[in-house]
Protein backbone atom coordinates (compact mmCIF):
# COMPACT_ATOMS: atom_id res chain seq x y z
CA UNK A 1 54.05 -55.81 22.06
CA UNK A 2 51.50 -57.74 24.67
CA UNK A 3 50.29 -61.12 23.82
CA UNK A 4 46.41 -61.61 25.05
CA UNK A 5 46.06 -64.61 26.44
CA UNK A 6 43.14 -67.19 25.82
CA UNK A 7 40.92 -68.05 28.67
CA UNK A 8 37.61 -70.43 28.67
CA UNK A 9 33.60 -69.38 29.73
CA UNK A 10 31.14 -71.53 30.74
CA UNK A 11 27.99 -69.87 29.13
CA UNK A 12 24.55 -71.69 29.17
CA UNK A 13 26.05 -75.36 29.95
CA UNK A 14 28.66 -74.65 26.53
CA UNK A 15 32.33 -74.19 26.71
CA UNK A 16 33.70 -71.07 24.61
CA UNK A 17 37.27 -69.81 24.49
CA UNK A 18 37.91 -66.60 24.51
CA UNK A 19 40.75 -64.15 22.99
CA UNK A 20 41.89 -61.59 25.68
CA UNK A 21 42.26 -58.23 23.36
CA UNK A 22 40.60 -56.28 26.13
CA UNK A 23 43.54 -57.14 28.51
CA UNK A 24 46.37 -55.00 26.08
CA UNK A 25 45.25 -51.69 27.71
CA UNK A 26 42.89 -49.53 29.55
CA UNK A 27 41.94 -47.51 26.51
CA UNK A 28 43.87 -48.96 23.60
CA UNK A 29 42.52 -52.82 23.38
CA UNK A 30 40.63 -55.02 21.15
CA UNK A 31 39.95 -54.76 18.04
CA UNK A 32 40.81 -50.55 18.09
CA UNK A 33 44.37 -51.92 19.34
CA UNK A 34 44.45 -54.41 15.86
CA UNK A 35 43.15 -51.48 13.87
CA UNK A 36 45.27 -48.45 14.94
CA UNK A 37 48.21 -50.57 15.34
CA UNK A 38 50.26 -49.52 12.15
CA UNK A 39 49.59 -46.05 13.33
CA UNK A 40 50.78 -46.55 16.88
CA UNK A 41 54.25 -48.35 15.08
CA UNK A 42 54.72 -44.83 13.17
CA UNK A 43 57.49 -42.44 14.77
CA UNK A 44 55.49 -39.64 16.46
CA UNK A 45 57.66 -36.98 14.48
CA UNK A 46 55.61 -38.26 11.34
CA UNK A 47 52.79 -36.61 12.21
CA UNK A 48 51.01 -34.44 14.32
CA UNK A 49 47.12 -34.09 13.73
CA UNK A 50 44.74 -36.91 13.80
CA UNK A 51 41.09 -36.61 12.40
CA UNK A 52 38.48 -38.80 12.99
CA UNK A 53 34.67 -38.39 13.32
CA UNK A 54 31.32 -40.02 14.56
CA UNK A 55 29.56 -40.89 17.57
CA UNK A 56 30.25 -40.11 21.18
CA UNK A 57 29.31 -43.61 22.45
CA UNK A 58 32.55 -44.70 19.93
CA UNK A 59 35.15 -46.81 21.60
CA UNK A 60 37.41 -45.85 18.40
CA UNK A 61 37.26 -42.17 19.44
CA UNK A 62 38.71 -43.28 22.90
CA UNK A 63 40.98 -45.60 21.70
CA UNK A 64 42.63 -42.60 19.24
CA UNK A 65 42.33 -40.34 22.21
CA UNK A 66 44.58 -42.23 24.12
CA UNK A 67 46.98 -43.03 21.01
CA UNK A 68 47.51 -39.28 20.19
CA UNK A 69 48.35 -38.67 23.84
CA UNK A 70 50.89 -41.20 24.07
CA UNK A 71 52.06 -40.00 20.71
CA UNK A 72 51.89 -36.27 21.78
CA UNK A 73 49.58 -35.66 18.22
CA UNK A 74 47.01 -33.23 18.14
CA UNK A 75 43.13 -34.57 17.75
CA UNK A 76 40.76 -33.43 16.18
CA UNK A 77 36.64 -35.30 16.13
CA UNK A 78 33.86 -34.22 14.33
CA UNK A 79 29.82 -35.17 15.51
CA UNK A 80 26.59 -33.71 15.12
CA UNK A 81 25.19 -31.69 17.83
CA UNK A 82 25.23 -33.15 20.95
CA UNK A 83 23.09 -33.02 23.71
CA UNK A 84 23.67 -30.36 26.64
CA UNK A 85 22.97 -33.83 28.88
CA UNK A 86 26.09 -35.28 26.90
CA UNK A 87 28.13 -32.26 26.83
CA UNK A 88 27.86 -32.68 30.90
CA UNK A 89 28.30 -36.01 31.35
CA UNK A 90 31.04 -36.60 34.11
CA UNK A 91 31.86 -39.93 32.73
CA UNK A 92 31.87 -42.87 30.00
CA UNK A 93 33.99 -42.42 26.53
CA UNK A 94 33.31 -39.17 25.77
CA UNK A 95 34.23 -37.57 28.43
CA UNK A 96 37.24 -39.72 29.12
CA UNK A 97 38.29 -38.62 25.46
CA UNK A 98 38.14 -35.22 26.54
CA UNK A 99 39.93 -35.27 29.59
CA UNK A 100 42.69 -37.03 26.81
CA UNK A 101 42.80 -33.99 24.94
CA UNK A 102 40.59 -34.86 22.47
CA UNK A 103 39.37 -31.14 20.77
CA UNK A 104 35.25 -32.01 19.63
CA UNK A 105 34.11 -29.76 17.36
CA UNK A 106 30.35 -30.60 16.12
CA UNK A 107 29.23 -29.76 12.60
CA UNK A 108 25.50 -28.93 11.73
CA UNK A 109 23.36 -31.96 10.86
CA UNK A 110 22.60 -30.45 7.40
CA UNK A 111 26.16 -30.34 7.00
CA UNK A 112 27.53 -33.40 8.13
CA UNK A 113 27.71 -35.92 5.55
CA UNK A 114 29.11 -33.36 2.97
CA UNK A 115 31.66 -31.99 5.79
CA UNK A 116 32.97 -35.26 6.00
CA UNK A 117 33.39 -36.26 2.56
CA UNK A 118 35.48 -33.16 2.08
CA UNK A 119 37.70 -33.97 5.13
CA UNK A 120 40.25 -35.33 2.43
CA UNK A 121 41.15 -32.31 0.68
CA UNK A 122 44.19 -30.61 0.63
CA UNK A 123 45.56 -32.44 3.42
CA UNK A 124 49.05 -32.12 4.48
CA UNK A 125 51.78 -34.43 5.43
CA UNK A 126 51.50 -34.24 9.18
CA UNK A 127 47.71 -34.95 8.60
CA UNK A 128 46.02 -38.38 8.83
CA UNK A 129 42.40 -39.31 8.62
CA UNK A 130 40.91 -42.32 10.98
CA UNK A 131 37.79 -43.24 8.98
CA UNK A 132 34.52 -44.01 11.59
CA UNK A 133 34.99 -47.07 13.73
CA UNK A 134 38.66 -47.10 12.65
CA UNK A 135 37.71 -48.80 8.91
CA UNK A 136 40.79 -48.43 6.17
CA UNK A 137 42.79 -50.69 4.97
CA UNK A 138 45.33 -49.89 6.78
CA UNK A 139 44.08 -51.48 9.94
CA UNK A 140 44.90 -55.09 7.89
CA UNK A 141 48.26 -54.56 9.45
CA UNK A 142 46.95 -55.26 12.50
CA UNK A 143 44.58 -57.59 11.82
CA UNK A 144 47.11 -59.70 10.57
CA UNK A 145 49.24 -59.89 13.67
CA UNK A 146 46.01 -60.92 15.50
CA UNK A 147 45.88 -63.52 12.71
CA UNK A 148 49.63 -64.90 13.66
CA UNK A 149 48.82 -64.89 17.59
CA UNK A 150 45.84 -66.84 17.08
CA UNK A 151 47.77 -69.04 14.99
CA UNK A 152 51.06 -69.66 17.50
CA UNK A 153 48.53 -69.96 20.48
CA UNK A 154 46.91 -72.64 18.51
CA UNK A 155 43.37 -73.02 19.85
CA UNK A 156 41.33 -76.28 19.72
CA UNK A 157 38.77 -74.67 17.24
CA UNK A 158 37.53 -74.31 13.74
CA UNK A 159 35.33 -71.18 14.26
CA UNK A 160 36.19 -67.68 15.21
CA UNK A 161 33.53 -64.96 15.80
CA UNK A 162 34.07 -60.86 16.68
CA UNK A 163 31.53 -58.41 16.76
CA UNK A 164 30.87 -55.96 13.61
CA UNK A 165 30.20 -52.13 13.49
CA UNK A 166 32.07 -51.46 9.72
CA UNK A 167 32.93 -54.92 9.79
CA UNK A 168 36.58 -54.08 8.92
CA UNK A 169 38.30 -56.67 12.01
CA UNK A 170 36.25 -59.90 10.92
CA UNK A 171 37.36 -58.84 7.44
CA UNK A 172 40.64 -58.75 8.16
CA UNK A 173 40.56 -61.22 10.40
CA UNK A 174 38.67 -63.50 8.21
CA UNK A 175 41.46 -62.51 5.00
CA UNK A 176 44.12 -63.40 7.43
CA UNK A 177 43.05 -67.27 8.52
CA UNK A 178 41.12 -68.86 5.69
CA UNK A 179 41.45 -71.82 7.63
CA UNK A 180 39.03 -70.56 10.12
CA UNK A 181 35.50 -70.05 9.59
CA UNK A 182 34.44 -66.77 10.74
CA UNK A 183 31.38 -65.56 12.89
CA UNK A 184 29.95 -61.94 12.95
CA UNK A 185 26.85 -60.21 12.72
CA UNK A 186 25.84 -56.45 12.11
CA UNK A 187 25.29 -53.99 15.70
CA UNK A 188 24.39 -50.96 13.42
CA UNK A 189 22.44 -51.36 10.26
CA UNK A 190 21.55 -54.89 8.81
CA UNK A 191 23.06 -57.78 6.98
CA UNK A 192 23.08 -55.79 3.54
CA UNK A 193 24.34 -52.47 5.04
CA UNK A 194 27.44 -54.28 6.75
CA UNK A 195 28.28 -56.03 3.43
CA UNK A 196 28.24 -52.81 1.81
CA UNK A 197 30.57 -51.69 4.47
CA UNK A 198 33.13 -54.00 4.05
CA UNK A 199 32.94 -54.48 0.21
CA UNK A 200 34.27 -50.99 0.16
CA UNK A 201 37.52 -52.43 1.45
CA UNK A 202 37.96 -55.82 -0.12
CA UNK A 203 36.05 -58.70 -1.76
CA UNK A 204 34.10 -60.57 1.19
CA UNK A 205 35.82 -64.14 1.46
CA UNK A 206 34.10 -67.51 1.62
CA UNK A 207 34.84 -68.42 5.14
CA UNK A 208 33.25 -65.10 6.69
CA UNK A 209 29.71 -65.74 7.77
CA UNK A 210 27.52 -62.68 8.74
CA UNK A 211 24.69 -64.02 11.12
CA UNK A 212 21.13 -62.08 10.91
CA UNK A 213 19.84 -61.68 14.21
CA UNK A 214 16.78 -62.63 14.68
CA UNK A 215 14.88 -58.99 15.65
CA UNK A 216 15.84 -55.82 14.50
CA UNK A 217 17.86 -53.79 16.96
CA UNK A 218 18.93 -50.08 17.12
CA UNK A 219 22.30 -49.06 17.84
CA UNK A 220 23.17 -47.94 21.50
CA UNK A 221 19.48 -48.05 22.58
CA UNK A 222 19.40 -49.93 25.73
CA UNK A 223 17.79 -53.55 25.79
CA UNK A 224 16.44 -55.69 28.24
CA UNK A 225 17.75 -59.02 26.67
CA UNK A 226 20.85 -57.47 25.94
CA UNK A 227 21.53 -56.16 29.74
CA UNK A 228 20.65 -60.12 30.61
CA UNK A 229 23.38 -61.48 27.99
CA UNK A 230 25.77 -59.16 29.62
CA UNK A 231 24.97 -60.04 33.22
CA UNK A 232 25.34 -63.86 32.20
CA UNK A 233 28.17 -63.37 30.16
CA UNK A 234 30.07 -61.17 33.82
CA UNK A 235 28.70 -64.19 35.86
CA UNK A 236 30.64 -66.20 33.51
CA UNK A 237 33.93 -64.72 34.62
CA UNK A 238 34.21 -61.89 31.87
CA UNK A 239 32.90 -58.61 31.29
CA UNK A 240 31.84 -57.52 27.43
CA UNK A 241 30.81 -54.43 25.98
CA UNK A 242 27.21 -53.81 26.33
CA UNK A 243 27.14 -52.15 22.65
CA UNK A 244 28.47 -54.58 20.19
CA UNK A 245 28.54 -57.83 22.62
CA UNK A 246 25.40 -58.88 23.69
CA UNK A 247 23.79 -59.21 19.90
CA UNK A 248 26.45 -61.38 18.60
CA UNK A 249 26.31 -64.13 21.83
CA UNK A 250 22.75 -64.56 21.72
CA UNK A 251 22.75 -64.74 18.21
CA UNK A 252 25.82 -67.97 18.62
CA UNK A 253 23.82 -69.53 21.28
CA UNK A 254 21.14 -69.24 19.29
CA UNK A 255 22.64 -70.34 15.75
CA UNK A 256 26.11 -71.80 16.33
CA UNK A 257 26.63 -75.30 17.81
CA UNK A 258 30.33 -75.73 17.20
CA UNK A 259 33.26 -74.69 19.74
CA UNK A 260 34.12 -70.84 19.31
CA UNK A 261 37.19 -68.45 19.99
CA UNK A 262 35.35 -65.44 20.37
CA UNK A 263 37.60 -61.93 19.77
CA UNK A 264 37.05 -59.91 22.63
CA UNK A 265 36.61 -56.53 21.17
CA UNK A 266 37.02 -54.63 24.52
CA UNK A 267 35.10 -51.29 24.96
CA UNK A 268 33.79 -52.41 28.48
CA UNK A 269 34.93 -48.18 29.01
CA UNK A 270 32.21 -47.45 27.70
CA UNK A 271 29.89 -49.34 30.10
CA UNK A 272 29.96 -46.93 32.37
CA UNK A 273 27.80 -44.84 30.50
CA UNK A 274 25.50 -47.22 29.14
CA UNK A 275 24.65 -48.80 32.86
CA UNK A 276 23.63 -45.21 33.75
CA UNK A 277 20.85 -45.59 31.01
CA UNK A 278 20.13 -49.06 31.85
CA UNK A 279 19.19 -47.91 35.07
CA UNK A 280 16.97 -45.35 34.40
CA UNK A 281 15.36 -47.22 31.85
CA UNK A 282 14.61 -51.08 33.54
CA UNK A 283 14.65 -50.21 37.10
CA UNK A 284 13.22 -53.28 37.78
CA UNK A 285 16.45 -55.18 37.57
CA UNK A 286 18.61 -52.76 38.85
């Protein structure tokens, strides 16, 4: 198992360290590398379908793409209907989950919610469920060797911080080293919606702190601010995710004064994609 390494930013005259998790692997890094990991330890004979479901933007979806490859596993994602513009797409998560053998099958809008909440029954043996974004409790596994690593690499810090979609890492993550004060904030939904989220797996601890951002923002819709953080943040010396990312540094520049190890949660894959739409969108800095 690979180590990620620790390396420092510069970012707006303020030193932050950061955890490597996107180094691990092309597709299976960060925080879907912590989550899937107890399923990547089990001996491929033990199963052979995977089922997961959501969006086509997910890095999760990739990640599990490229897990069931390695593993040989058949896999099987559910979304809404998509797009014929998506469907085509040459490039970006989506299609690289394709081109992994991922088989998409998209359920009627109507449909959905009830589709999924019935994915459950009468599963067999050889079956296992990935829950959106990669959130069950089984992904505390994981979480917890992130927890030891962090721990034997012994950074000069107090405060941690990683991005939340479920919230299920900084959980975890938080659960794992109550002697570190944790740092997230919500990328889909607000503050309420990502506590709900992650009371579903476990009693929120003390030391996790969920930052509000100071303006509302959508999921995935492209912003100007948020294109900025990201060009800053690859001027820096590293490149984020332009999903999760951006929201959660300019809300720690904005809020946090204390030295941070930030989690990289990887999904830079998917920035192929999103750059496309960031280009059509503010041409002006393109």
């Amino acid at each position: 198992m690979q180590i990620s390494p620790i390396s420092k930013i510069i970012l707006e005259g303020r030193e932050f360290l950061i955890k490597r998790d996107d180094l691990i692997d092309p597709y299976l890094a960060g925080n879907k590398y912590r989550k899937l990991y107890t399923l990547l330890r089990t001996p491929k004979e033990e199963l052979r379908t995977i089922i997961s479901y959501g969006g086509t933007q997910s890095n999760a979806m990739l990640a599990i793409a490229a897990m069931c490859e390695k593993k040989e596993w058949e896999f099987l994602y559910y979304t809404k209907p998509l797009s014929t513009f998506l469907k085509e797409q040459k490039s970006g998560n989506f299609a690289d989950a394709l081109h992994l053998g991922m088989q998409h099958i998209e359920i009627e809008e109507n449909m959905y919610r009830e589709f999924v909440s019935s994915l459950r029954l009468n599963l067999n043996t050889k079956t296992f469920i990935v829950d959106q974004g990669g959130a069950d409790v089984s992904a505390k596994v994981g979480l917890e060797v992130l927890a030891k690593e962090i721990r034997e690499q012994n950074p000069d810090v107090k405060s941690l911080a990683t991005p939340s979609g479920t919230g299920t890492t900084a959980l975890f993550l938080a659960l794992a080293l109550p002697e570190y004060r944790v740092y997230t904030t919500p990328s889909v939904g607000d503050v309420e919606y990502l506590k709900e989220q992650m009371q579903a797996l476990h009693i929120l601890p003390k030391n996790l702190i969920i930052l509000e951002p100071k303006k509302k923002y959508h999921f995935a819709k492209p912003y100007r601010e948020f294109y900025e953080m990201y060009k800053k943040l690859q001027e820096a010396g590293v490149e984020f995710d332009l999903l999760y990312s951006p929201s959660l540094w300019m809300v720690l520049l904005e809020q946090i004064e204390e030295k941070v190890l930030y989690i990289h949660s990887g999904g830079v894959s998917g920035n192929r994609s999103m750059l496309e739409r960031y280009s059509k969108k503010f041409k002006d800095i393109f």
